[in-house]
PDB file of N, CA and C in Angstrom:
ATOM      1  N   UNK A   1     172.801 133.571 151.461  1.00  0.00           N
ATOM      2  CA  UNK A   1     172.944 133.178 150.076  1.00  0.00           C
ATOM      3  C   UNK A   1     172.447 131.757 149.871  1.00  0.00           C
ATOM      4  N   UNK A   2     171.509 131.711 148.700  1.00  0.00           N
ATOM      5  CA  UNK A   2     171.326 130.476 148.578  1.00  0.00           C
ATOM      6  C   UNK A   2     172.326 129.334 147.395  1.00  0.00           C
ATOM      7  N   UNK A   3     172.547 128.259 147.933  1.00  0.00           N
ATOM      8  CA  UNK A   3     173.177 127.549 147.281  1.00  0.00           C
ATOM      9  C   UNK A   3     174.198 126.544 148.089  1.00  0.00           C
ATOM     10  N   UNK A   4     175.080 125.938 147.349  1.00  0.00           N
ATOM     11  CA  UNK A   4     176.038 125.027 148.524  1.00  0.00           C
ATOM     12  C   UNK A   4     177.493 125.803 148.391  1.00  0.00           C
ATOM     13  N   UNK A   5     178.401 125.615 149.309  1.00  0.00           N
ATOM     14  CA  UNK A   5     179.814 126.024 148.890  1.00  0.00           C
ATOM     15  C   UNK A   5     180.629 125.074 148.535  1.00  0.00           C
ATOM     16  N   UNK A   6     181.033 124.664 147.173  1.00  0.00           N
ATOM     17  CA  UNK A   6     182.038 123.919 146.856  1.00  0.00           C
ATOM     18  C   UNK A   6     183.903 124.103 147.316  1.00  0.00           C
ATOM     19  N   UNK A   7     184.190 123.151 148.045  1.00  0.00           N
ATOM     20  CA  UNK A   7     185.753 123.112 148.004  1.00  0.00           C
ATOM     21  C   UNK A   7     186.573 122.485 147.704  1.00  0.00           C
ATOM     22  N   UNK A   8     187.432 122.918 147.068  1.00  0.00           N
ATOM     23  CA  UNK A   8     187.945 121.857 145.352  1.00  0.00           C
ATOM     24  C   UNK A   8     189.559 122.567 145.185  1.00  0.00           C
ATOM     25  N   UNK A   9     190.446 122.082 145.371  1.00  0.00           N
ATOM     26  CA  UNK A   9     192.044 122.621 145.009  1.00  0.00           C
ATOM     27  C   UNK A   9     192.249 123.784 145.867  1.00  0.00           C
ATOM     28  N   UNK A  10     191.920 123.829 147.211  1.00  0.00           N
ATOM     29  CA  UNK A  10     192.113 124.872 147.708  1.00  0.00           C
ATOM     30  C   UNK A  10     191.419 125.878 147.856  1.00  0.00           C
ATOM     31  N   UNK A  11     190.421 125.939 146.647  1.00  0.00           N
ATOM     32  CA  UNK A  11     189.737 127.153 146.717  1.00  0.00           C
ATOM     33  C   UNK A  11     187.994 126.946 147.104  1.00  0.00           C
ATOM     34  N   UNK A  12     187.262 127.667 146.849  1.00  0.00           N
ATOM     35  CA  UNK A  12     185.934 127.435 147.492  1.00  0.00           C
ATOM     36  C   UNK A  12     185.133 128.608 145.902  1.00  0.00           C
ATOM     37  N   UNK A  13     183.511 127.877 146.095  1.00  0.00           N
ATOM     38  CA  UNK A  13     183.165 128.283 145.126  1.00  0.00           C
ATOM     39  C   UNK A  13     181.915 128.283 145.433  1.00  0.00           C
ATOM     40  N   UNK A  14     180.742 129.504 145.081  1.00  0.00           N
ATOM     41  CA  UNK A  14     179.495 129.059 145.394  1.00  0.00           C
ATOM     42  C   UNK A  14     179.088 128.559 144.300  1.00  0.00           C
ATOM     43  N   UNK A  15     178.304 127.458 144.737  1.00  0.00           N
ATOM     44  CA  UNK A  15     177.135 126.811 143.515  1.00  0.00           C
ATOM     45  C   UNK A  15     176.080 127.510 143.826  1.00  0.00           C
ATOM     46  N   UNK A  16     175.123 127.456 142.589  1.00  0.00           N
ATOM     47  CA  UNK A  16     173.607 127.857 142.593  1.00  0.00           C
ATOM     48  C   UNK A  16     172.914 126.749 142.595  1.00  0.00           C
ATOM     49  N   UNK A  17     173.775 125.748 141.751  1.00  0.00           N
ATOM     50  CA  UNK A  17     173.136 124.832 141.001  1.00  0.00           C
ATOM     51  C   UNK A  17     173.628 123.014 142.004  1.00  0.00           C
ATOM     52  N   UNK A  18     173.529 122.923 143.353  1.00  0.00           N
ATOM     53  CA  UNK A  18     174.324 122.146 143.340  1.00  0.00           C
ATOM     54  C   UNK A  18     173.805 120.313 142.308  1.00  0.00           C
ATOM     55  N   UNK A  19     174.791 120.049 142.267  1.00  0.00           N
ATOM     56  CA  UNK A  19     174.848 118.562 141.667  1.00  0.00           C
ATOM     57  C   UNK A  19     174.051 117.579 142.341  1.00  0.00           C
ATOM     58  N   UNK A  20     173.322 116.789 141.952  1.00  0.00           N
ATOM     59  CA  UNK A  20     172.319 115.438 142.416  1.00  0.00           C
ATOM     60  C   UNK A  20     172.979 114.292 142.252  1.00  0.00           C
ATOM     61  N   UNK A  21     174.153 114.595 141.673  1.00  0.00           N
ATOM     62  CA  UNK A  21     174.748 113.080 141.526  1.00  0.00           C
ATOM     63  C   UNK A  21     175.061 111.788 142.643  1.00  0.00           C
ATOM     64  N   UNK A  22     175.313 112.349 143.834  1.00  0.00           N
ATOM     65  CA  UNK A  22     175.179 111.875 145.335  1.00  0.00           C
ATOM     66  C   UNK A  22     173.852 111.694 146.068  1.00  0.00           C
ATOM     67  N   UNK A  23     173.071 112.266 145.358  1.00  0.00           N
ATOM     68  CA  UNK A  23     172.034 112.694 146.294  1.00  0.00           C
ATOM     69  C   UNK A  23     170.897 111.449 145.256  1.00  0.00           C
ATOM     70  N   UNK A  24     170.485 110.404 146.092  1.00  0.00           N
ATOM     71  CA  UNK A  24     169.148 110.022 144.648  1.00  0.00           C
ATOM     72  C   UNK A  24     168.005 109.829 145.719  1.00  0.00           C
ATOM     73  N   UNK A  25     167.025 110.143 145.374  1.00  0.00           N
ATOM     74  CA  UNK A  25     165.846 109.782 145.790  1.00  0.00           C
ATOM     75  C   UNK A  25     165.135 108.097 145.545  1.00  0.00           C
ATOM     76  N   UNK A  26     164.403 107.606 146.623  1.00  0.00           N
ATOM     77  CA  UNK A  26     164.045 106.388 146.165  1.00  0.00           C
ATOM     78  C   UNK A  26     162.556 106.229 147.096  1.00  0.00           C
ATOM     79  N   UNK A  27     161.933 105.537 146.036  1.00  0.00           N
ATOM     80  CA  UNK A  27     160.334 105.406 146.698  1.00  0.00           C
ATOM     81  C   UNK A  27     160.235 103.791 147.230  1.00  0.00           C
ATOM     82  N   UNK A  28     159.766 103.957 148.547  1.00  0.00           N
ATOM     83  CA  UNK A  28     160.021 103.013 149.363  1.00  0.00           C
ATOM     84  C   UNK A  28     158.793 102.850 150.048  1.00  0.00           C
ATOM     85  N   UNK A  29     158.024 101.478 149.646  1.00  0.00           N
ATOM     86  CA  UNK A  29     156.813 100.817 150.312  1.00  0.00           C
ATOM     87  C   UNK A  29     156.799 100.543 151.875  1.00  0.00           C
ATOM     88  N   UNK A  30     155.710 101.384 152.189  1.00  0.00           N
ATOM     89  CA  UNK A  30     156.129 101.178 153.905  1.00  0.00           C
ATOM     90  C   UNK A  30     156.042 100.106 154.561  1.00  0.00           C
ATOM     91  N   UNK A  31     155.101  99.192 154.012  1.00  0.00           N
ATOM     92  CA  UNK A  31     154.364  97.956 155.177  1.00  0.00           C
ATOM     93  C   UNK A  31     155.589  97.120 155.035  1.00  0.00           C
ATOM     94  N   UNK A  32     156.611  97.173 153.446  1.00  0.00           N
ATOM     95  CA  UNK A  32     157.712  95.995 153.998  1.00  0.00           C
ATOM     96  C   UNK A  32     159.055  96.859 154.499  1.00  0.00           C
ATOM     97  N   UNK A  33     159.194  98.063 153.886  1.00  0.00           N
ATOM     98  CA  UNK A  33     160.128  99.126 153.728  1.00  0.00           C
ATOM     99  C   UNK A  33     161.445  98.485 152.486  1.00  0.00           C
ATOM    100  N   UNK A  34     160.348  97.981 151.433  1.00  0.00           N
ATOM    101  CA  UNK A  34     160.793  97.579 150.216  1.00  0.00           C
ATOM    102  C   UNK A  34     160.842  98.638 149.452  1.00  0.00           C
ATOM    103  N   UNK A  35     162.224  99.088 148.606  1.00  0.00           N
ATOM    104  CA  UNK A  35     162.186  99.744 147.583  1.00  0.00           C
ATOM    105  C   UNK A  35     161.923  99.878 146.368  1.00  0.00           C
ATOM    106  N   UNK A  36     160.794 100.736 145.705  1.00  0.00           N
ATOM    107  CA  UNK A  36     160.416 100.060 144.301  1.00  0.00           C
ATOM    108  C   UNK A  36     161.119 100.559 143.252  1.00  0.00           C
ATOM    109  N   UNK A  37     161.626  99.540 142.499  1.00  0.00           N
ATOM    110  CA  UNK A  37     162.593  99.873 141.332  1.00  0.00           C
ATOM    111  C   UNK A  37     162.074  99.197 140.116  1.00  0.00           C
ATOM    112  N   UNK A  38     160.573  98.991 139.712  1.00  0.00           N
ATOM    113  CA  UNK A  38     160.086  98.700 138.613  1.00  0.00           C
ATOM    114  C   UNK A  38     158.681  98.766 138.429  1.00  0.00           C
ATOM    115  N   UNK A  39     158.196  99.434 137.246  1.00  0.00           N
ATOM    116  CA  UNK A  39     156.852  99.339 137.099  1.00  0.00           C
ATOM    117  C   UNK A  39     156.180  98.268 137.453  1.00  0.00           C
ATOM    118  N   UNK A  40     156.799  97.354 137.765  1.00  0.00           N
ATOM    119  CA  UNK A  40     155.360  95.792 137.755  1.00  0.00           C
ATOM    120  C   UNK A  40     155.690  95.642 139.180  1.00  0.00           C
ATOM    121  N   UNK A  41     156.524  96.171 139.999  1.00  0.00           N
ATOM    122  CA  UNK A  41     156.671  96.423 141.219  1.00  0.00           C
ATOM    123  C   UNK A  41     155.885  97.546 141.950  1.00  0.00           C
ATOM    124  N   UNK A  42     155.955  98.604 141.322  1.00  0.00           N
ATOM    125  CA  UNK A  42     155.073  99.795 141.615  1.00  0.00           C
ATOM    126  C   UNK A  42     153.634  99.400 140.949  1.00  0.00           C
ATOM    127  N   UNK A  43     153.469  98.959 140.225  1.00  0.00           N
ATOM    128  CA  UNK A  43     151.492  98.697 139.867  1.00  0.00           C
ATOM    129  C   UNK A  43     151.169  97.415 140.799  1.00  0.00           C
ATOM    130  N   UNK A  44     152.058  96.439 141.555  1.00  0.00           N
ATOM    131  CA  UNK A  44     151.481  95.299 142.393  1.00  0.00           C
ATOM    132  C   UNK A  44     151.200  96.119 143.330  1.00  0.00           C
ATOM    133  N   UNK A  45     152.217  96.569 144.271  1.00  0.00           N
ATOM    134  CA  UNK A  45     152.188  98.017 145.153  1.00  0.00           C
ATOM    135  C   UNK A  45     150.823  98.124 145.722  1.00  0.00           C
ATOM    136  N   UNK A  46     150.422  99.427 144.380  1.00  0.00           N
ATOM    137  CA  UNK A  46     149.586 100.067 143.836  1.00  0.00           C
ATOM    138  C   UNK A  46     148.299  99.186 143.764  1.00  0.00           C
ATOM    139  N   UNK A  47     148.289  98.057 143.184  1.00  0.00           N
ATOM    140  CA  UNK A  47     147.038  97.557 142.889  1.00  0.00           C
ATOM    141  C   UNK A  47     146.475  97.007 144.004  1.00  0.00           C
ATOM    142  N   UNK A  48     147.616  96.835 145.203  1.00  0.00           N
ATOM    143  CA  UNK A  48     146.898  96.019 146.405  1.00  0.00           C
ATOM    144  C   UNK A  48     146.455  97.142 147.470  1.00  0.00           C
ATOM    145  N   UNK A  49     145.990  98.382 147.069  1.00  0.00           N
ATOM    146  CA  UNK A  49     145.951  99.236 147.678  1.00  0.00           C
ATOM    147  C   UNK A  49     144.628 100.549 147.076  1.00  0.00           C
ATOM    148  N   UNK A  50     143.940  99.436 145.713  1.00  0.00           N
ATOM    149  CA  UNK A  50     142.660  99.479 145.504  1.00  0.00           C
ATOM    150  C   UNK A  50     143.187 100.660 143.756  1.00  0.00           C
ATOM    151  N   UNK A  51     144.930 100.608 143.516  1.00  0.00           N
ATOM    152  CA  UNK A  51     144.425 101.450 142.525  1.00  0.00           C
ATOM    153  C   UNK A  51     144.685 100.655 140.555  1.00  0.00           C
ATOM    154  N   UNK A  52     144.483 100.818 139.709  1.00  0.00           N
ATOM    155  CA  UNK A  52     144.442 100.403 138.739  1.00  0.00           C
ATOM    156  C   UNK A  52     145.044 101.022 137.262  1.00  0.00           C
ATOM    157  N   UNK A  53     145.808 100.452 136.728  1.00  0.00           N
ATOM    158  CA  UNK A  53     146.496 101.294 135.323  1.00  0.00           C
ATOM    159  C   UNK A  53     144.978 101.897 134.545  1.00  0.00           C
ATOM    160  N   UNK A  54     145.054 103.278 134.011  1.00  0.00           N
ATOM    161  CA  UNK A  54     144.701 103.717 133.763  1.00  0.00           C
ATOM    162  C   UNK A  54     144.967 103.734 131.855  1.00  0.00           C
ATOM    163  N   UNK A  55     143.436 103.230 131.236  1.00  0.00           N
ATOM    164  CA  UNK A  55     143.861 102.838 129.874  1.00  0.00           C
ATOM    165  C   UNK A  55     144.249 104.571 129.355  1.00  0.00           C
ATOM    166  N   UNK A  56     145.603 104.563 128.520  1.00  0.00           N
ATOM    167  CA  UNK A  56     145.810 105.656 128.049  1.00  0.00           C
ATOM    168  C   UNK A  56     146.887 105.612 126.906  1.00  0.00           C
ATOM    169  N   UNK A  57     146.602 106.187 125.656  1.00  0.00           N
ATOM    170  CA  UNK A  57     147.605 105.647 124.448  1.00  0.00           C
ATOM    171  C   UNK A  57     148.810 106.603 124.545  1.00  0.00           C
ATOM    172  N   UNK A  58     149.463 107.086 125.454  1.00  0.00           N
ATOM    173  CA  UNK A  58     150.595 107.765 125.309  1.00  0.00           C
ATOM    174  C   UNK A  58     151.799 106.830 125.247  1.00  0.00           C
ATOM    175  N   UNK A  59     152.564 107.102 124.536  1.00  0.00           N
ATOM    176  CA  UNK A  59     154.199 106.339 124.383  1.00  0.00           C
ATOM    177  C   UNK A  59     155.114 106.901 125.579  1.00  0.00           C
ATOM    178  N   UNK A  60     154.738 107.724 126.314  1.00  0.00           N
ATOM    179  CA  UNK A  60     155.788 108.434 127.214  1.00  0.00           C
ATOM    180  C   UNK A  60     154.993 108.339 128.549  1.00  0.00           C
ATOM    181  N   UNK A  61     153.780 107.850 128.777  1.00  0.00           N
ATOM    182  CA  UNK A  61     153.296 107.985 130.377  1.00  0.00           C
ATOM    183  C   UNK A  61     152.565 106.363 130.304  1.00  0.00           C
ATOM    184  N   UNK A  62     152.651 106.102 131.812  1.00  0.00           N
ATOM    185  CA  UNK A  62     151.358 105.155 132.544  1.00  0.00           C
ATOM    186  C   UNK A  62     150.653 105.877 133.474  1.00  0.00           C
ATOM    187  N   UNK A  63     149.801 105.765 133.734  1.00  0.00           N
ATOM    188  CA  UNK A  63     148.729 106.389 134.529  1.00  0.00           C
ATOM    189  C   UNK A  63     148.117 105.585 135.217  1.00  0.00           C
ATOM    190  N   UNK A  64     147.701 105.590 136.401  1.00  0.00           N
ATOM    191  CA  UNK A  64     147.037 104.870 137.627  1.00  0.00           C
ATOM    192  C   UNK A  64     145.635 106.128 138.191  1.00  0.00           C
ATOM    193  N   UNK A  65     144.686 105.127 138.882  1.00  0.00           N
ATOM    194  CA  UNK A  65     143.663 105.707 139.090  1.00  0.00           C
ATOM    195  C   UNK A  65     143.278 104.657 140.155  1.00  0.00           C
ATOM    196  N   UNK A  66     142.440 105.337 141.372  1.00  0.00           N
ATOM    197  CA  UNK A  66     141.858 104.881 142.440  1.00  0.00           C
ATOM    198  C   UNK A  66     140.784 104.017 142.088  1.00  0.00           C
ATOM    199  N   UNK A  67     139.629 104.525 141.370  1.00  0.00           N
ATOM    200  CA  UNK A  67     137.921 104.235 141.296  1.00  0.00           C
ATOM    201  C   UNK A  67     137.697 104.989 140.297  1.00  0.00           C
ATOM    202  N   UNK A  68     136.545 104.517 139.918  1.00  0.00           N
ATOM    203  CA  UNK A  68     135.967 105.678 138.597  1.00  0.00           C
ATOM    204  C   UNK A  68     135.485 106.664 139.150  1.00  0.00           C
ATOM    205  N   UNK A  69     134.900 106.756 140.631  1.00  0.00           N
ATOM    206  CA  UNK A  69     134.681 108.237 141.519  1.00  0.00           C
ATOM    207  C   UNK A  69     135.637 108.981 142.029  1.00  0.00           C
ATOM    208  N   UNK A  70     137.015 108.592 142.106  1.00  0.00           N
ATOM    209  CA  UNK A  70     138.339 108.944 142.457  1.00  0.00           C
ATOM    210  C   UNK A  70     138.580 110.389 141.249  1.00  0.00           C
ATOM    211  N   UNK A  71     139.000 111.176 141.785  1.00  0.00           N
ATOM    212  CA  UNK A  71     139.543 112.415 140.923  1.00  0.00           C
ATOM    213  C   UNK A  71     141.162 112.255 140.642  1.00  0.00           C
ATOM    214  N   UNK A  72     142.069 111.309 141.609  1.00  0.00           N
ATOM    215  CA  UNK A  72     143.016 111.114 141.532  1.00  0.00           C
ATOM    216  C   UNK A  72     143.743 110.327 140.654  1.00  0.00           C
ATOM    217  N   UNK A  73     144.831 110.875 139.889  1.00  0.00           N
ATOM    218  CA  UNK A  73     145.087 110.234 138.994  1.00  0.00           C
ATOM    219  C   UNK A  73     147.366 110.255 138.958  1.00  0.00           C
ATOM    220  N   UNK A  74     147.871 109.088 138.899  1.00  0.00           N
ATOM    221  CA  UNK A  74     149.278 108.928 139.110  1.00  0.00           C
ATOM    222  C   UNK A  74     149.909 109.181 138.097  1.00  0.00           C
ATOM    223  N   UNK A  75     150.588 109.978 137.502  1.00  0.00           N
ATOM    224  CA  UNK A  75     151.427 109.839 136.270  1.00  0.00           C
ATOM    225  C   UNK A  75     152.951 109.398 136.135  1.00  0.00           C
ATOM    226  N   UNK A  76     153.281 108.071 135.861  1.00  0.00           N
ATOM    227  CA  UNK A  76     154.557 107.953 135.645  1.00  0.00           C
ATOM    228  C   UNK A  76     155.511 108.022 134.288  1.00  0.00           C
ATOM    229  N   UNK A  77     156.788 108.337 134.272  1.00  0.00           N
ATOM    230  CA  UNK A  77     156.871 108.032 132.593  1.00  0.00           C
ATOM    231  C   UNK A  77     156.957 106.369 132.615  1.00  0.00           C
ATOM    232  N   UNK A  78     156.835 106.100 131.279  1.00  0.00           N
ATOM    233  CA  UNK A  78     157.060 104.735 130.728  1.00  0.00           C
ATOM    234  C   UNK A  78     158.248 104.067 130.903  1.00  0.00           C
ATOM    235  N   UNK A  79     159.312 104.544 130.916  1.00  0.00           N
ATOM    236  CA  UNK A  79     160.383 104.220 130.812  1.00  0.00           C
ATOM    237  C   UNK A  79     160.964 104.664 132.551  1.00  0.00           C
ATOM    238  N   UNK A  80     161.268 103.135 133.530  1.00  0.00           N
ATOM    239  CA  UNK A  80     161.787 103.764 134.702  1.00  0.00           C
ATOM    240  C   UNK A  80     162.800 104.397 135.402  1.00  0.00           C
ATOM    241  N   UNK A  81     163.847 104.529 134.010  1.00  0.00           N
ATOM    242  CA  UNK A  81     164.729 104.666 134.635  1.00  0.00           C
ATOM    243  C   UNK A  81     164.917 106.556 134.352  1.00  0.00           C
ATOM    244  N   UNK A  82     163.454 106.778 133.724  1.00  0.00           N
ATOM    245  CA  UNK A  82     163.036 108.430 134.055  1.00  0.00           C
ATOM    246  C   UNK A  82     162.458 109.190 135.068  1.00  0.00           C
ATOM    247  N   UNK A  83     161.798 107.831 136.362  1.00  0.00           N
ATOM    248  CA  UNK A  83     161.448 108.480 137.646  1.00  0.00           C
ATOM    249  C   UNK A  83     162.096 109.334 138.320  1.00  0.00           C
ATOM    250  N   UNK A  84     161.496 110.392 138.623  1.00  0.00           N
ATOM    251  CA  UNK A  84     162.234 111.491 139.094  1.00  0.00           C
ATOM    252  C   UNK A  84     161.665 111.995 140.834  1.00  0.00           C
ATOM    253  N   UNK A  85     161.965 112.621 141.141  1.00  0.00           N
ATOM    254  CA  UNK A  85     161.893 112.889 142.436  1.00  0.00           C
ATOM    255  C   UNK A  85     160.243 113.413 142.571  1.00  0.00           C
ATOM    256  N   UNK A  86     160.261 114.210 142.043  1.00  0.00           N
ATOM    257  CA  UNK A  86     158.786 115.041 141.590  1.00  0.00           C
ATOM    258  C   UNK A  86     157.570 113.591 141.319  1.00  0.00           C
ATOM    259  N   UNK A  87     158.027 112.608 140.517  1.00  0.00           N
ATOM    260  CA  UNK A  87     156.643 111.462 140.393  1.00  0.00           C
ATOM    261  C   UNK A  87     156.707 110.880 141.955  1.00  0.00           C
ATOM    262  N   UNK A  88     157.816 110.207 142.686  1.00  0.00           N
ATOM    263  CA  UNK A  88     157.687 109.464 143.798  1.00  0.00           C
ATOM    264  C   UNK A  88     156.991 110.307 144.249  1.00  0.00           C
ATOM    265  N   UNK A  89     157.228 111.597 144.768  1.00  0.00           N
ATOM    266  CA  UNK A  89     156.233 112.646 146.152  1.00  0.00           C
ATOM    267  C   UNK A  89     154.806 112.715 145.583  1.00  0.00           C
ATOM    268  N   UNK A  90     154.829 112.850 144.282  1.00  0.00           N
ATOM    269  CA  UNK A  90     152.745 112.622 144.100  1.00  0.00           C
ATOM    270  C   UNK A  90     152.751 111.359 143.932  1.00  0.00           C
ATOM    271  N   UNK A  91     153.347 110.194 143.910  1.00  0.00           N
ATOM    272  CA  UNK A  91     153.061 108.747 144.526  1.00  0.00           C
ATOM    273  C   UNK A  91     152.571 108.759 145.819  1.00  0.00           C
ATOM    274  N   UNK A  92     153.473 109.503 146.727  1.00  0.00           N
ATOM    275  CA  UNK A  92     153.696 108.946 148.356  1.00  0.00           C
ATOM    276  C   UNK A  92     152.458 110.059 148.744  1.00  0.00           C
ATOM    277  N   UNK A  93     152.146 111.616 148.010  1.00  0.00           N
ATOM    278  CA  UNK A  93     151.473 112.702 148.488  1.00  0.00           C
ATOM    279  C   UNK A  93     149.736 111.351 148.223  1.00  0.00           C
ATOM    280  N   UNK A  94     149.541 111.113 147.234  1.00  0.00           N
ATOM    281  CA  UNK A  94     148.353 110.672 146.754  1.00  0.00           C
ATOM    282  C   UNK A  94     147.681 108.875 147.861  1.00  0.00           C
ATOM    283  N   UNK A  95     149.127 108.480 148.224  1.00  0.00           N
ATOM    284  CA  UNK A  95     149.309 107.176 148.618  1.00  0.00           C
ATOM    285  C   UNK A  95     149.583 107.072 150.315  1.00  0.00           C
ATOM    286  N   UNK A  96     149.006 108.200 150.684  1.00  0.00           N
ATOM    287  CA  UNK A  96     149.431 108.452 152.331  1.00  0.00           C
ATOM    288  C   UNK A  96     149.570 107.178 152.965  1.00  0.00           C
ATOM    289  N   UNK A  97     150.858 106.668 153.755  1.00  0.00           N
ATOM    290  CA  UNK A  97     150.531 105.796 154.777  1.00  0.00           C
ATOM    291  C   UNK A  97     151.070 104.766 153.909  1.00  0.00           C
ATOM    292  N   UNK A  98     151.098 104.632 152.710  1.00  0.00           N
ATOM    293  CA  UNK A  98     151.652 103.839 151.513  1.00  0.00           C
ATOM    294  C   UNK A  98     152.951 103.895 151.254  1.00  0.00           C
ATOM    295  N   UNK A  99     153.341 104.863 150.544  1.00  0.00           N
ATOM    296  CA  UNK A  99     154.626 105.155 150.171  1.00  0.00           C
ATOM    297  C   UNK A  99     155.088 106.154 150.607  1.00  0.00           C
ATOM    298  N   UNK A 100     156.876 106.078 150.736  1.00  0.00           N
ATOM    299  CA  UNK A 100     157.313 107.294 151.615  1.00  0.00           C
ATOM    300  C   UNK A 100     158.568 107.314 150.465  1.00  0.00           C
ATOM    301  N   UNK A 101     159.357 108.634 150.284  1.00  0.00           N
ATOM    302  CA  UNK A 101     160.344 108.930 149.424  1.00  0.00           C
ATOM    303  C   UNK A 101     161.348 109.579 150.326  1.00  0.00           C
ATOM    304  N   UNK A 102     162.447 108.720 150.039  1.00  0.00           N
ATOM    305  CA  UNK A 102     163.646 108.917 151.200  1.00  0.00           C
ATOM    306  C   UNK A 102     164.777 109.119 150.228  1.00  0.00           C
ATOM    307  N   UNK A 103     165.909 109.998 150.654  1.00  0.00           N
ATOM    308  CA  UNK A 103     167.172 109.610 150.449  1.00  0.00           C
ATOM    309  C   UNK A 103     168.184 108.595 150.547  1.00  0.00           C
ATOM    310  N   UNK A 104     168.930 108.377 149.123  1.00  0.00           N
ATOM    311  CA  UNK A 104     169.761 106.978 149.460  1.00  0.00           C
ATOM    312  C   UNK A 104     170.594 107.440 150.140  1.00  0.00           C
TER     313      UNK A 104
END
């Protein structure tokens, strides 16, 4: 069965769904094994590592890009405290050797 078993007043319960509230993900720069917790932290990062904000008029994303021959392109939301588990791994997937996404 997939899921976790909750045990709570005695009794036990399967989740499907378990809770993330314990669990947070955090994207963590390897060369210092500094954790990044802000856009102007993640684009210094980023920029010393050849990549560049990507001009784009959305109110809800920033975007990063390698080169103008680069196909690769980073999408974060605007607002950081919407990073989610899913943006760090195509950070760290795109940023090999760069960034790694660990559990707190």
């Amino acid at each position: 069965m997939a899921g976790i078993w909750i045990f709570k007043d005695g009794g036990s319960q399967l989740s499907q769904r378990p809770k993330e509230a314990g669990r947070r993900t955090k994207l963590i720069y390897s060369p210092t094994n500094e954790v990044i917790t802000s856009h102007e932290i993640l684009e210094e990062k980023l920029r010393a590592h050849g990549w560049v904000r990507y001009p784009l008029n959305d109110p809800d994303l920033i975007q990063f890009h390698q080169s103008p021959s680069s196909v690769l392109l980073i999408s974060v939301p605007r607002d950081f405290s919407k990073m989610r588990s899913m943006h760090m791994y195509d950070i760290a997937v795109k940023t090999r050797h760069v960034f790694v996404v660990r559990d707190a």
